[in-house]
N, C-alpha and C. Protein backbone atom coordinates (compact mmCIF):
# COMPACT_ATOMS: atom_id res chain seq x y z
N UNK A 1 27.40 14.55 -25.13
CA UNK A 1 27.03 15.93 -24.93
C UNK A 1 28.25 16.79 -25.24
N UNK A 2 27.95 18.03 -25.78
CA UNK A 2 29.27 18.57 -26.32
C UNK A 2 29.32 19.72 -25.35
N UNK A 3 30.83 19.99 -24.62
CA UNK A 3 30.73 21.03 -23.85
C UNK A 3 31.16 21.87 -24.16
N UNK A 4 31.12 23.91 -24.18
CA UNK A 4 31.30 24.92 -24.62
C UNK A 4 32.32 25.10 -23.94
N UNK A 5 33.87 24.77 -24.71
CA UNK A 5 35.34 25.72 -24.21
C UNK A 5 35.19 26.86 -24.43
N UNK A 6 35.47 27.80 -23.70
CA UNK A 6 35.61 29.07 -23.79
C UNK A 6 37.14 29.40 -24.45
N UNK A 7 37.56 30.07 -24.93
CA UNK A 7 38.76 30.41 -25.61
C UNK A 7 39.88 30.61 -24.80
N UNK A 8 39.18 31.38 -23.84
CA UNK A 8 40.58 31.41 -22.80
C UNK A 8 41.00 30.10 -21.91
N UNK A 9 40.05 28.90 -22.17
CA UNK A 9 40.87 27.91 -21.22
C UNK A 9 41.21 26.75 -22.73
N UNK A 10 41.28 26.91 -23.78
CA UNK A 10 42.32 26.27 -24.91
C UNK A 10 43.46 26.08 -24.51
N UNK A 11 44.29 25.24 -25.05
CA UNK A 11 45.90 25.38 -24.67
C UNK A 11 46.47 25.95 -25.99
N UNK A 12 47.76 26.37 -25.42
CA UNK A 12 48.42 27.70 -26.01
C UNK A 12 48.50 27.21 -27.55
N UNK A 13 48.67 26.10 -28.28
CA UNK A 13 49.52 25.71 -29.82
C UNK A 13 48.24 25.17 -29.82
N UNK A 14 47.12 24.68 -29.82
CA UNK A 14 45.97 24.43 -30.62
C UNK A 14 45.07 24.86 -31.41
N UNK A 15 44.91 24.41 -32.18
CA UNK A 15 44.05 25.43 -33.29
C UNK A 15 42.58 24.99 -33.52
N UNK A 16 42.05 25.49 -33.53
CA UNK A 16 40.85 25.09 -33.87
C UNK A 16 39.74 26.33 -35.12
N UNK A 17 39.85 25.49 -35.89
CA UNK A 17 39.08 25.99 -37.23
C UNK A 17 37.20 26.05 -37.11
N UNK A 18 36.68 26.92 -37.04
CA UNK A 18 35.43 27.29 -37.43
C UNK A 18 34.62 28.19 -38.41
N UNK A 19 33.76 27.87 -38.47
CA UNK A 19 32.76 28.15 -39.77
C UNK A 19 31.70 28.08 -39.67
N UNK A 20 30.90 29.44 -40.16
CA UNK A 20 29.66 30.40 -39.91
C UNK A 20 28.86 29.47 -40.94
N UNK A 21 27.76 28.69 -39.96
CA UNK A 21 26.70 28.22 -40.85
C UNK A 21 25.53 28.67 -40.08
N UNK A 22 24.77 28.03 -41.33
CA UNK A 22 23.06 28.67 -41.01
C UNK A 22 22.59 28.71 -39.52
N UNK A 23 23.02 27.38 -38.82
CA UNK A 23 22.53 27.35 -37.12
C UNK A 23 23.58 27.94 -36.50
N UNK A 24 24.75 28.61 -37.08
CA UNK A 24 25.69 29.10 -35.61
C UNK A 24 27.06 28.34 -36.75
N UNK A 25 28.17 28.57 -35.17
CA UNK A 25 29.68 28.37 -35.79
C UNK A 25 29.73 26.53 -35.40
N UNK A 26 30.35 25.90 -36.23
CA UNK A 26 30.84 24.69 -35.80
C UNK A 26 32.58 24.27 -35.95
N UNK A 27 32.40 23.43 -35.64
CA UNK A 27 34.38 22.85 -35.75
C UNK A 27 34.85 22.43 -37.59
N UNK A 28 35.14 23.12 -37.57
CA UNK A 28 35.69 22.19 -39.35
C UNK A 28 37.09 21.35 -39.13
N UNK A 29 37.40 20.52 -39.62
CA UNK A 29 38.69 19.86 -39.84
C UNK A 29 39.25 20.00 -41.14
N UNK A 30 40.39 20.75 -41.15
CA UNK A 30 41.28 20.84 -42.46
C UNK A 30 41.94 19.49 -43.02
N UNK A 31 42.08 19.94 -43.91
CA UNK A 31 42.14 18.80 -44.85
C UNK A 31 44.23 18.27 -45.36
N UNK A 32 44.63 19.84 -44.39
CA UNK A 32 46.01 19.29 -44.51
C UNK A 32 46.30 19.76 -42.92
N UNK A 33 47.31 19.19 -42.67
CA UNK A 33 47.84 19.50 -41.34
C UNK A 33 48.69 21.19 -41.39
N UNK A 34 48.87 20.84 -40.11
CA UNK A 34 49.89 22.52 -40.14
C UNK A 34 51.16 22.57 -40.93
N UNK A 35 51.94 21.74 -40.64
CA UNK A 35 53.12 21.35 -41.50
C UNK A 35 53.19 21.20 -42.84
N UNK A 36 51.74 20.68 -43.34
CA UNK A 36 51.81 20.83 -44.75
C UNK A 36 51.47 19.75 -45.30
N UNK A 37 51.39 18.66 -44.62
CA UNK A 37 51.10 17.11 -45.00
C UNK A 37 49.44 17.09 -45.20
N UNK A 38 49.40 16.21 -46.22
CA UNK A 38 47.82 15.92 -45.94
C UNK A 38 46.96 15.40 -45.25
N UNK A 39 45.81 15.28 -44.76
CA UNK A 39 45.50 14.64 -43.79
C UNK A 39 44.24 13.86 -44.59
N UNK A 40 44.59 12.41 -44.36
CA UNK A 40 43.61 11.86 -45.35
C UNK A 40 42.42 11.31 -45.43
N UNK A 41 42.12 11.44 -43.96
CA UNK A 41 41.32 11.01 -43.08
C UNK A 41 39.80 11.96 -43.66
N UNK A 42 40.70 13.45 -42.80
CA UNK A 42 39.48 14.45 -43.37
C UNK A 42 38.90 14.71 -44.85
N UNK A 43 40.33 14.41 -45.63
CA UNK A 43 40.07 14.74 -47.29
C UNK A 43 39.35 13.87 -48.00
N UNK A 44 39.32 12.40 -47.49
CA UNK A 44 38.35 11.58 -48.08
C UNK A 44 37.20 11.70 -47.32
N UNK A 45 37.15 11.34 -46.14
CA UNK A 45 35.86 11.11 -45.25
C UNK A 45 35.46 12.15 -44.80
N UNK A 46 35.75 13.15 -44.48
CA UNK A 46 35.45 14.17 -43.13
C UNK A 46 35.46 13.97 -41.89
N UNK A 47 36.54 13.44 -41.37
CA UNK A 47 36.54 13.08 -40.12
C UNK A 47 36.32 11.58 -39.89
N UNK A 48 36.69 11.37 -38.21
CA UNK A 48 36.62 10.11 -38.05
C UNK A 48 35.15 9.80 -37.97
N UNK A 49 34.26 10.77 -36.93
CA UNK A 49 32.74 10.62 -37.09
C UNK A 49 32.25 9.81 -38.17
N UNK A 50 32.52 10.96 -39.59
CA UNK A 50 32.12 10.39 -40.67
C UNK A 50 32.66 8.63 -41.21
N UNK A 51 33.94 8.34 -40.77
CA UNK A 51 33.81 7.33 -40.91
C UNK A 51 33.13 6.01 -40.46
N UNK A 52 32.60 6.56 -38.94
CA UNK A 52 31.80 5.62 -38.57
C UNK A 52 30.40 5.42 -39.15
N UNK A 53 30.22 6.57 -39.89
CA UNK A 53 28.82 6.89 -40.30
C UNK A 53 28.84 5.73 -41.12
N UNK A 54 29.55 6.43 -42.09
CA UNK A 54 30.19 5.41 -43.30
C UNK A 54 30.18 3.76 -43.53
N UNK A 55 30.73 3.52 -42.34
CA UNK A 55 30.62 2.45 -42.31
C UNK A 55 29.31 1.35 -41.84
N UNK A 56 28.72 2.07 -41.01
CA UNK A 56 27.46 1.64 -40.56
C UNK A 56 26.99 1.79 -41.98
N UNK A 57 26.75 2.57 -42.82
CA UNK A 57 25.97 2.89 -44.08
C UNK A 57 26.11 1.48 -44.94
N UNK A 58 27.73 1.39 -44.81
CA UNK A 58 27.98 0.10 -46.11
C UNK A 58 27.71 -1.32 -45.18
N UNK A 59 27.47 -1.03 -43.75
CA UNK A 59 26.86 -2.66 -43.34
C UNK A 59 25.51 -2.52 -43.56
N UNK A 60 24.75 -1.90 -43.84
CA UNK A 60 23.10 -1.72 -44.29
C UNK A 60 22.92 -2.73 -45.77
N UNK A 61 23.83 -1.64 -46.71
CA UNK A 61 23.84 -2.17 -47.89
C UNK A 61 24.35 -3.17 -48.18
N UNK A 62 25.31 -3.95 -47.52
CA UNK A 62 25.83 -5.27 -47.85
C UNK A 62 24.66 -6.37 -47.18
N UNK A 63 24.09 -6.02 -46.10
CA UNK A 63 23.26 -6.70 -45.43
C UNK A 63 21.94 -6.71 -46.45
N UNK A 64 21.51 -5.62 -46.89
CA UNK A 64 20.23 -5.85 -47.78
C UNK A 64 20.85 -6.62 -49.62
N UNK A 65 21.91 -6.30 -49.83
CA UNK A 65 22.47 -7.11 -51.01
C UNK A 65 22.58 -8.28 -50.45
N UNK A 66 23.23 -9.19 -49.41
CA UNK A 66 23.15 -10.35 -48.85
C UNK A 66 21.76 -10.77 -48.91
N UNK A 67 20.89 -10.31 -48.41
CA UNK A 67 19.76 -10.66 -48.16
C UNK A 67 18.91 -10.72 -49.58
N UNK A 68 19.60 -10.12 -50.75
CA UNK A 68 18.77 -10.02 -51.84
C UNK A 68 19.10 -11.02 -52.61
N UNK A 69 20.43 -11.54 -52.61
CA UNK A 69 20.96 -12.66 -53.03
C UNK A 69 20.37 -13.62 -52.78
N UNK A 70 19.95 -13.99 -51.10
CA UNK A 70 19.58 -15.18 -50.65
C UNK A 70 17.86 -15.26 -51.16
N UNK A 71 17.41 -14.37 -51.14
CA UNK A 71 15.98 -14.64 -51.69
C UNK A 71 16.12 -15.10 -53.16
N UNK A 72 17.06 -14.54 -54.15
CA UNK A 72 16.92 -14.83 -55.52
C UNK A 72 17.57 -16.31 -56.12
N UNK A 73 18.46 -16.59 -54.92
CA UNK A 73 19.12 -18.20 -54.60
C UNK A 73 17.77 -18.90 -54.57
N UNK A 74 17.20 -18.71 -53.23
CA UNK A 74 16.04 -19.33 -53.18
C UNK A 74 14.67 -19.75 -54.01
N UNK A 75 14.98 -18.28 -54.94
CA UNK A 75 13.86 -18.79 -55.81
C UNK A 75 14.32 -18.94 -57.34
N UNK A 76 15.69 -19.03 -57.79
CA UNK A 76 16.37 -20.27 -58.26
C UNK A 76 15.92 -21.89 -57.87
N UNK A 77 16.42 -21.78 -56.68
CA UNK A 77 16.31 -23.49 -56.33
C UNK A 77 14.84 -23.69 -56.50
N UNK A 78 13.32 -23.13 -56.20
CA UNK A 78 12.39 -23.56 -56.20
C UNK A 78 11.90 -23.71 -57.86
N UNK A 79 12.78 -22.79 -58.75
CA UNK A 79 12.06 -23.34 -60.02
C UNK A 79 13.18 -24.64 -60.93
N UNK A 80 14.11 -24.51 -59.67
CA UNK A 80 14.54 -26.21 -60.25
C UNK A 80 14.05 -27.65 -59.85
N UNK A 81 13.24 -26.86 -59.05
CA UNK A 81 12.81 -28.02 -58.34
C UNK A 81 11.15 -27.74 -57.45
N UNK A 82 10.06 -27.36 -58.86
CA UNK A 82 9.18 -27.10 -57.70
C UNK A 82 8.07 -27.97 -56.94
N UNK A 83 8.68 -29.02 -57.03
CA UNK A 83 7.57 -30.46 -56.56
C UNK A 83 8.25 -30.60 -55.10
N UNK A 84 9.67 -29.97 -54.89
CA UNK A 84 10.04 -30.07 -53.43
C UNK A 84 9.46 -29.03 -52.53
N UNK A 85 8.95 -27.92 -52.86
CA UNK A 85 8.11 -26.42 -52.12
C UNK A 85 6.77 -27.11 -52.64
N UNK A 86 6.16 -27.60 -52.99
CA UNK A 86 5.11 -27.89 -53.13
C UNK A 86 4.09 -28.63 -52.85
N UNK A 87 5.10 -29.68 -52.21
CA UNK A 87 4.77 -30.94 -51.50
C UNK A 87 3.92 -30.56 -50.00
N UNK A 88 2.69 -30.32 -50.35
CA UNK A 88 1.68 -29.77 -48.76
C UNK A 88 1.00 -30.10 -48.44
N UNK A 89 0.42 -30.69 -47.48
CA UNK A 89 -0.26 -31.47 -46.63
C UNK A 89 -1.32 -30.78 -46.09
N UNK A 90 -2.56 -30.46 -46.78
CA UNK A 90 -3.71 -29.63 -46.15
C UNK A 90 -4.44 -29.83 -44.93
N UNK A 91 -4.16 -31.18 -44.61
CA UNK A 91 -4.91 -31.66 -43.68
C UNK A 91 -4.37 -31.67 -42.07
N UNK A 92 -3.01 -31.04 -42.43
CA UNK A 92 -2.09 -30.93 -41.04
C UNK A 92 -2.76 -29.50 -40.44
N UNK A 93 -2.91 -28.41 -40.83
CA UNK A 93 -3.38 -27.25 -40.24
C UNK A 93 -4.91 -27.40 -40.04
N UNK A 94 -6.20 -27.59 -40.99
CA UNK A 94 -7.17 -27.38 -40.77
C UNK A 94 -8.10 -28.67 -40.38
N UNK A 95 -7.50 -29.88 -40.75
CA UNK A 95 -7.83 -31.41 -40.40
C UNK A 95 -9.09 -32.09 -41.46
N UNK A 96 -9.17 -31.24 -42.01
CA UNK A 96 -10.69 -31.36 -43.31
C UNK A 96 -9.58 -32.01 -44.62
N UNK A 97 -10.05 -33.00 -44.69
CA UNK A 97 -9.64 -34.16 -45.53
C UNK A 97 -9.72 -33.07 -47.32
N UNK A 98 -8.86 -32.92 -48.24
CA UNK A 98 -9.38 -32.47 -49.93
C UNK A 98 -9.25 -33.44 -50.59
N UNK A 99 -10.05 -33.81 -51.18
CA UNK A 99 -10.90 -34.77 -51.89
C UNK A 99 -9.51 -34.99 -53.52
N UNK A 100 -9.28 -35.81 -53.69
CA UNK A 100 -8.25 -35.98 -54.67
C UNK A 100 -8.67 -35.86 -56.35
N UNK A 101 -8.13 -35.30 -57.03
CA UNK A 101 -9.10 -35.17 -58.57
C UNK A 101 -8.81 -36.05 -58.95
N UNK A 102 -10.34 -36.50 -59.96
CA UNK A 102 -10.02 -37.73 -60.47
C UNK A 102 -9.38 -36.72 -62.08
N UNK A 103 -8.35 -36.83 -62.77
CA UNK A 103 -7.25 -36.44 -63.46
C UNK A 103 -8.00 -36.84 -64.66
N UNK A 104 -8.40 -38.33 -64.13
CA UNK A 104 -8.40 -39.29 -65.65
C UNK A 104 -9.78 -38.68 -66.99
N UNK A 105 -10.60 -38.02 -66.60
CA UNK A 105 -11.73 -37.64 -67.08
C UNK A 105 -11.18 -36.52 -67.84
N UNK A 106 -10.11 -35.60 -67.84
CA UNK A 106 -9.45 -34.49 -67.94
C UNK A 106 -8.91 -35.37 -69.09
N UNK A 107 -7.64 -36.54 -69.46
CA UNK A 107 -7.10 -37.24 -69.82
C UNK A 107 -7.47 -38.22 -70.83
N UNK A 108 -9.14 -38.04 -70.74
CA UNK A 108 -10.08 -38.62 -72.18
C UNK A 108 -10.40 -37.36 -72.59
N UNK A 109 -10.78 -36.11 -72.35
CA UNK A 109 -10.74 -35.46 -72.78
C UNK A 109 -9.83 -34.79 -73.77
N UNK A 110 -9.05 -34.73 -73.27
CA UNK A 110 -7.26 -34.24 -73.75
C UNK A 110 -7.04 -35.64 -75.30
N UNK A 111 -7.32 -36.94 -74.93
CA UNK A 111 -6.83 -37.66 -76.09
C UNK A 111 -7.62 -37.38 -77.44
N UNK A 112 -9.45 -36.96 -77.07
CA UNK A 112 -10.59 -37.39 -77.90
C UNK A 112 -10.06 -36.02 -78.84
């Protein structure tokens, strides 16, 4: 929750930068310090906030690239090998026996 300092209870050498936007004034962070140095924090990221943002953002995307990898691994390995994913047993879930083709009738066909 953010609480409203009033100006008169600031301490004396602090500065604080604001800026008139559409909903009202907010805090800006400059991008160099008082002295003159840069501050690199704000100039790349905008703040530390933003870096947390940031970073949550790039564990999303590494997590869905990880995850996109492992599916396309996976279906690599199944077209090197698809008699190992294929190997299924109908009769374990529904218990109704499938009747085996006879191939060979297919196989006089195919020679004649």
């Amino acid at each position: 929750m953010n609480n409203i300092i009033e100006a008169r209870n600031l301490p004396e050498k602090e500065n604080i930068y604001l800026r008139k936007g559409m909903f009202g004034y907010r805090v800006v962070y400059p991008n160099q310090n008082e002295n003159g140095s840069i501050n690199w924090i704000n100039l790349l990221i905008g703040g530390w906030g933003n870096l947390f943002k940031l970073l949550f953002v790039l564990f999303i995307i590494f997590c869905f690239i990880f995850g996109t990898m492992e599916m396309i691994s996976s279906c690599k390995d199944m077209a090197k090998n698809p008699c190992k994913y294929i190997s299924i047993d109908c009769s374990i879930n529904s218990g109704i026996e499938i009747p085996k083709l006879n191939l060979s009738v297919v196989r006089e066909y195919e020679q004649q």
